[in-house]
PDB file of N, CA and C in Angstrom:
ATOM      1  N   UNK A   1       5.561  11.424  11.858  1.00  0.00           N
ATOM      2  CA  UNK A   1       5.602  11.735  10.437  1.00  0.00           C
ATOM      3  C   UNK A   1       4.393  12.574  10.061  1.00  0.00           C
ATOM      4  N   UNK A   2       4.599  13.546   9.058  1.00  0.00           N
ATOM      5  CA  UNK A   2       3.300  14.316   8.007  1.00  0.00           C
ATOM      6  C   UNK A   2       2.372  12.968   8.133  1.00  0.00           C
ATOM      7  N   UNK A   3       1.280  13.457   8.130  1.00  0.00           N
ATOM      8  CA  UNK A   3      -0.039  12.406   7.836  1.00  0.00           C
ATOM      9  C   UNK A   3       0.353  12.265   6.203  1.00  0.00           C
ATOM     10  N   UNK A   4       0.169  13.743   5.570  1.00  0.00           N
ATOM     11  CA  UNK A   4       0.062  13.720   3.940  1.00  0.00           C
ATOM     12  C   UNK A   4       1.466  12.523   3.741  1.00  0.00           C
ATOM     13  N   UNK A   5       2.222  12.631   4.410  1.00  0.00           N
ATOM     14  CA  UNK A   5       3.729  11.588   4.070  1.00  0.00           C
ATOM     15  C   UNK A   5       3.005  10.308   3.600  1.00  0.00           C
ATOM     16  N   UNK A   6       2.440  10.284   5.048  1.00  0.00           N
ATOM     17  CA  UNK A   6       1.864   9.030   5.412  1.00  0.00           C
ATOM     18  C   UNK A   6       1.289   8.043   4.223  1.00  0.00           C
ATOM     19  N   UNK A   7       0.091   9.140   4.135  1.00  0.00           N
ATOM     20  CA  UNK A   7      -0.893   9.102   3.147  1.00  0.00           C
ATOM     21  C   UNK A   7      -0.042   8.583   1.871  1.00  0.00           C
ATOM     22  N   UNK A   8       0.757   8.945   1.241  1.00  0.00           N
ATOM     23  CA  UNK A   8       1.589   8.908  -0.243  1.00  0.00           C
ATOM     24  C   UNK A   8       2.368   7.943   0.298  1.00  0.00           C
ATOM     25  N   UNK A   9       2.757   7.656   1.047  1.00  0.00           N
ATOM     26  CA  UNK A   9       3.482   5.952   1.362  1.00  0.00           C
ATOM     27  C   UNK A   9       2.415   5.008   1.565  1.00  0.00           C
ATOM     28  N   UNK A  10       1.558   5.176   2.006  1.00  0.00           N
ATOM     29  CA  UNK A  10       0.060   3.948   1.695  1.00  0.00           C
ATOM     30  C   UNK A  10      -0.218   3.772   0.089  1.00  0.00           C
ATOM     31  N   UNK A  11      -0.187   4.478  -0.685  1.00  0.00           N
ATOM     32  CA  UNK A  11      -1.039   4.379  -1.598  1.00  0.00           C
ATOM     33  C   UNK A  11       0.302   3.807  -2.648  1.00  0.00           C
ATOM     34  N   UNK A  12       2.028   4.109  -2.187  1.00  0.00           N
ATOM     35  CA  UNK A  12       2.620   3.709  -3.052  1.00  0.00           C
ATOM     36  C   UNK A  12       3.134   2.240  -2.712  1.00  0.00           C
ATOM     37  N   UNK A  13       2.808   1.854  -1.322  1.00  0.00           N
ATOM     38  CA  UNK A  13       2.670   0.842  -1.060  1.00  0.00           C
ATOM     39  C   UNK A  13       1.691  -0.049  -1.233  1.00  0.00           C
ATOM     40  N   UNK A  14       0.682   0.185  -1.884  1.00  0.00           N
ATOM     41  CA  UNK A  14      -0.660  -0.403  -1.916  1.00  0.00           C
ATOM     42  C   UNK A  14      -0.794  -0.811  -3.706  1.00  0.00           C
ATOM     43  N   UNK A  15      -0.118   0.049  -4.304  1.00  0.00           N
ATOM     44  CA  UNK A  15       0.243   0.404  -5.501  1.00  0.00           C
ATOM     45  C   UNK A  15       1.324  -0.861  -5.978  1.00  0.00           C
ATOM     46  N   UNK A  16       2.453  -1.028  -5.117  1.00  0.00           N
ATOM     47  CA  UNK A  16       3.456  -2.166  -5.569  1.00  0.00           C
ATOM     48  C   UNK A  16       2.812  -3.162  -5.051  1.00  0.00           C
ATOM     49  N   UNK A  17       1.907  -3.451  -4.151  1.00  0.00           N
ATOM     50  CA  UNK A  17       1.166  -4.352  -3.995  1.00  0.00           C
ATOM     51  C   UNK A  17       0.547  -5.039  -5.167  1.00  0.00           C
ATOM     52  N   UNK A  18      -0.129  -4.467  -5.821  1.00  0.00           N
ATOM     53  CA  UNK A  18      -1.157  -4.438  -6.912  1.00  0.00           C
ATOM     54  C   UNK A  18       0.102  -4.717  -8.413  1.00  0.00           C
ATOM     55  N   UNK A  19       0.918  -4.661  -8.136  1.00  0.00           N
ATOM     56  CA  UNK A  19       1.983  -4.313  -9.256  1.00  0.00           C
ATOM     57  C   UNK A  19       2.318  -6.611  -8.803  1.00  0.00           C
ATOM     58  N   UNK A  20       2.598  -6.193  -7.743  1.00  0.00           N
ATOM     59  CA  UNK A  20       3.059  -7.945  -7.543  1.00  0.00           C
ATOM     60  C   UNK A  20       2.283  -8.834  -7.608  1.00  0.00           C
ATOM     61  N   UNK A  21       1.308  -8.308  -7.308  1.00  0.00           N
ATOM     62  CA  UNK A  21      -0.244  -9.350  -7.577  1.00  0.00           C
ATOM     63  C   UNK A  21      -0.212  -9.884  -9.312  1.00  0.00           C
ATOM     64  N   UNK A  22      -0.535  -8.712  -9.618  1.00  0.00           N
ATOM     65  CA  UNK A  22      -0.365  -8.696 -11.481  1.00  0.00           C
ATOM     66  C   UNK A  22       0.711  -9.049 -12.051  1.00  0.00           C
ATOM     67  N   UNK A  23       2.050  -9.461 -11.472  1.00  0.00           N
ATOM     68  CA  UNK A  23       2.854  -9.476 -12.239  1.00  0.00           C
ATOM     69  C   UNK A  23       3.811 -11.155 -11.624  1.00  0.00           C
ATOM     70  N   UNK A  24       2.415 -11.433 -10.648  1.00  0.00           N
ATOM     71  CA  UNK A  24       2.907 -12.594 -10.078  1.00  0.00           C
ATOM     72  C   UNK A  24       3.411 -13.889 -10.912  1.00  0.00           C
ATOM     73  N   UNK A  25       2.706 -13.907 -12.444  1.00  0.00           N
ATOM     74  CA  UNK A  25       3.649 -14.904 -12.885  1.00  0.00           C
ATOM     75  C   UNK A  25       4.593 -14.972 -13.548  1.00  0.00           C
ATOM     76  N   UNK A  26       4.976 -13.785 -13.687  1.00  0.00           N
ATOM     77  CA  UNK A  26       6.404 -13.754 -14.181  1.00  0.00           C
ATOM     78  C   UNK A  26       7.652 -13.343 -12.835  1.00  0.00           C
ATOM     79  N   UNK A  27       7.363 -12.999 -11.666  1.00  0.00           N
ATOM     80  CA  UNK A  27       7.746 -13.415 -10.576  1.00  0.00           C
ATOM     81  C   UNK A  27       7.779 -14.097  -9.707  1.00  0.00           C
ATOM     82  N   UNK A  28       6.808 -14.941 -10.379  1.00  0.00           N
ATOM     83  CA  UNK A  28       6.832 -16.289  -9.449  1.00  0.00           C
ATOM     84  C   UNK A  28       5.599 -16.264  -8.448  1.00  0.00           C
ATOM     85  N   UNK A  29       5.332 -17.581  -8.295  1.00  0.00           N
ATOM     86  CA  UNK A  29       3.774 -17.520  -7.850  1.00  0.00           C
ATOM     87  C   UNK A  29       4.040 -17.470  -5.928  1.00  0.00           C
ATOM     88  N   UNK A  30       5.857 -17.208  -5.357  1.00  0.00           N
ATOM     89  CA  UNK A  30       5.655 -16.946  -3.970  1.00  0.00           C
ATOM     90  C   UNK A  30       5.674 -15.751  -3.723  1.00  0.00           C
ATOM     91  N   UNK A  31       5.516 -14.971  -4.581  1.00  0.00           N
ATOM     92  CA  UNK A  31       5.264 -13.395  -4.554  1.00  0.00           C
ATOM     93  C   UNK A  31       3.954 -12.674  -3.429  1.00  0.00           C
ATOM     94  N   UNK A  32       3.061 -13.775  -4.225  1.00  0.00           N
ATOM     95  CA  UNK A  32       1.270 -13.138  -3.784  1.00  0.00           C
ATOM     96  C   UNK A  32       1.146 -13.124  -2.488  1.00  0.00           C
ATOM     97  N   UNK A  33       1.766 -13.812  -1.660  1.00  0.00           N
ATOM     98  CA  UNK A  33       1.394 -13.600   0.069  1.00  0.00           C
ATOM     99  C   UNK A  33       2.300 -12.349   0.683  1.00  0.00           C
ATOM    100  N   UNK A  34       3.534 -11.657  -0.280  1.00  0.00           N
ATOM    101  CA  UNK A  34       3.997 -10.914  -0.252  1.00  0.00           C
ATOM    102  C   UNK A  34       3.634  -9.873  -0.561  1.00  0.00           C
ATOM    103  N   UNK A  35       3.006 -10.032  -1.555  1.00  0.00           N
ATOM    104  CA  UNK A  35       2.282  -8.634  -2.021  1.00  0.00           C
ATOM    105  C   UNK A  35       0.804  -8.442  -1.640  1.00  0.00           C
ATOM    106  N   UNK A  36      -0.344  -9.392  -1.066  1.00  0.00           N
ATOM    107  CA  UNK A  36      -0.772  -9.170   0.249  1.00  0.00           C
ATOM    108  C   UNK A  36      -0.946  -8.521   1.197  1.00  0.00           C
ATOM    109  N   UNK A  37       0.470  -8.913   2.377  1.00  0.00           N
ATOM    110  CA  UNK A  37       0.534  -8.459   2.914  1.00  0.00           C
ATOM    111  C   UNK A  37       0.763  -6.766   2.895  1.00  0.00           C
ATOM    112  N   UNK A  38       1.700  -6.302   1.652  1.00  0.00           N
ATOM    113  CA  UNK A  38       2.189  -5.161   1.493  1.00  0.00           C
ATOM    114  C   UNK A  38       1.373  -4.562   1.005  1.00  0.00           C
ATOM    115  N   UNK A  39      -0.128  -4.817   0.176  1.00  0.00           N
ATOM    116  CA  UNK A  39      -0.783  -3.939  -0.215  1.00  0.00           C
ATOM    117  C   UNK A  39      -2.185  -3.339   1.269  1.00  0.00           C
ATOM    118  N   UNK A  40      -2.411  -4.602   2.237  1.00  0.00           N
ATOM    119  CA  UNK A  40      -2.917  -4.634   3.542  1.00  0.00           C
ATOM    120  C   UNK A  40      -2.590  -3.494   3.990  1.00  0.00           C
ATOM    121  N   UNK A  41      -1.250  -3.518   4.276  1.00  0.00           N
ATOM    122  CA  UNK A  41      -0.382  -1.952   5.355  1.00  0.00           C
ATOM    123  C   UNK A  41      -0.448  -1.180   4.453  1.00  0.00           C
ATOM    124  N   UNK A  42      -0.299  -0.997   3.335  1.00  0.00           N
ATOM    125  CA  UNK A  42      -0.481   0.161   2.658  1.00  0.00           C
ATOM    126  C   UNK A  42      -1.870   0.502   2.892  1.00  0.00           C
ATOM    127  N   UNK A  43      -2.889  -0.044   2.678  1.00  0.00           N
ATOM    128  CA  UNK A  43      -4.112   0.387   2.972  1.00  0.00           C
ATOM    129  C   UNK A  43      -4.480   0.731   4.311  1.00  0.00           C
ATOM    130  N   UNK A  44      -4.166   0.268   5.514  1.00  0.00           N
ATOM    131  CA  UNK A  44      -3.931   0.429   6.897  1.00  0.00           C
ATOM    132  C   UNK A  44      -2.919   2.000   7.069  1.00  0.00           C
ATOM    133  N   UNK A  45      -2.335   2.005   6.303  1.00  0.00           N
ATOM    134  CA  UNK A  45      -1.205   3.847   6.285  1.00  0.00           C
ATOM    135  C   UNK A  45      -2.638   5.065   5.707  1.00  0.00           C
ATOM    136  N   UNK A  46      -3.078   4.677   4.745  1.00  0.00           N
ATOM    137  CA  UNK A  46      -4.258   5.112   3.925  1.00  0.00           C
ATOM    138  C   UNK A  46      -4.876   5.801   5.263  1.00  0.00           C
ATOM    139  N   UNK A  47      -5.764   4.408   5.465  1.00  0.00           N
ATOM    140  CA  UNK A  47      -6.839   4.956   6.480  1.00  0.00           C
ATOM    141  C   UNK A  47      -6.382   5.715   7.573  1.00  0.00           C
ATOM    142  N   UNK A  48      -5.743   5.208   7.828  1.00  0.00           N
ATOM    143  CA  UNK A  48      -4.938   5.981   9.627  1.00  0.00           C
ATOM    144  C   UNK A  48      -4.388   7.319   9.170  1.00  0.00           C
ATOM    145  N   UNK A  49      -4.105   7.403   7.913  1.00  0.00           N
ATOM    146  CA  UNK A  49      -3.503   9.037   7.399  1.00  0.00           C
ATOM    147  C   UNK A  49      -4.527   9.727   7.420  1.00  0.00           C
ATOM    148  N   UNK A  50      -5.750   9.291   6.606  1.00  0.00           N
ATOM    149  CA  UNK A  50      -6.926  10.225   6.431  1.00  0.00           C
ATOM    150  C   UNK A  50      -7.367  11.103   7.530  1.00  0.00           C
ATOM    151  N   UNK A  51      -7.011   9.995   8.812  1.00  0.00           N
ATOM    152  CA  UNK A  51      -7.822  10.604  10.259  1.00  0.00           C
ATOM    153  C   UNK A  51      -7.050  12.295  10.514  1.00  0.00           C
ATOM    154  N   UNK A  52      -6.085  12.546  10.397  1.00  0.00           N
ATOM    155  CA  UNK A  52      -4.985  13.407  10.397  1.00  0.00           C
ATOM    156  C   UNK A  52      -5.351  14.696   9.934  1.00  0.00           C
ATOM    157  N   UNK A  53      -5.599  14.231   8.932  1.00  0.00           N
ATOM    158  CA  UNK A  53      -5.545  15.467   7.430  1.00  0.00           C
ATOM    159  C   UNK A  53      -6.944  16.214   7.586  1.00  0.00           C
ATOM    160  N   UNK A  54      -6.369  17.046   7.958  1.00  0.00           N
ATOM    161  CA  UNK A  54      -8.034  18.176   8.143  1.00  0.00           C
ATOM    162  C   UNK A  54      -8.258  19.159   6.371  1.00  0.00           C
ATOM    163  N   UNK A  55      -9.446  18.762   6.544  1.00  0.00           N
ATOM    164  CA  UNK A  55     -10.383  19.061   5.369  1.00  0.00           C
ATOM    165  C   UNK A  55     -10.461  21.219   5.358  1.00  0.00           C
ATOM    166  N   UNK A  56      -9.683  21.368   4.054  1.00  0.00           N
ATOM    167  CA  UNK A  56      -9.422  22.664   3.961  1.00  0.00           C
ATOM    168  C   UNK A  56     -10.955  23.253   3.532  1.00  0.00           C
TER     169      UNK A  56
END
């Protein structure tokens, strides 16, 4: 995959992360180990994209 792909799927994954965290009590409090984990790999796509992307 594009790193830049990459990159914009980390951050929109890292993003609904942060969305389930915050919105955990009106979804219910078994959300948070879910959204956790999903904001983790999103941040893990982040970093590992950056390595990629050469600085114009």
């Amino acid at each position: 995959m594009n790193q830049k792909v990459l990159f914009v799927l980390g951050i929109l994954l890292a993003l609904t992360g942060a969305v389930l965290m915050i919105e955990g009590n009106t979804l219910g409090e078994r959300t948070i180990p879910a959204a956790i984990i999903i904001t983790i790999l999103g941040i893990y796509l982040i970093a590992t994209s950056r390595r990629g992307i050469k600085k114009s």
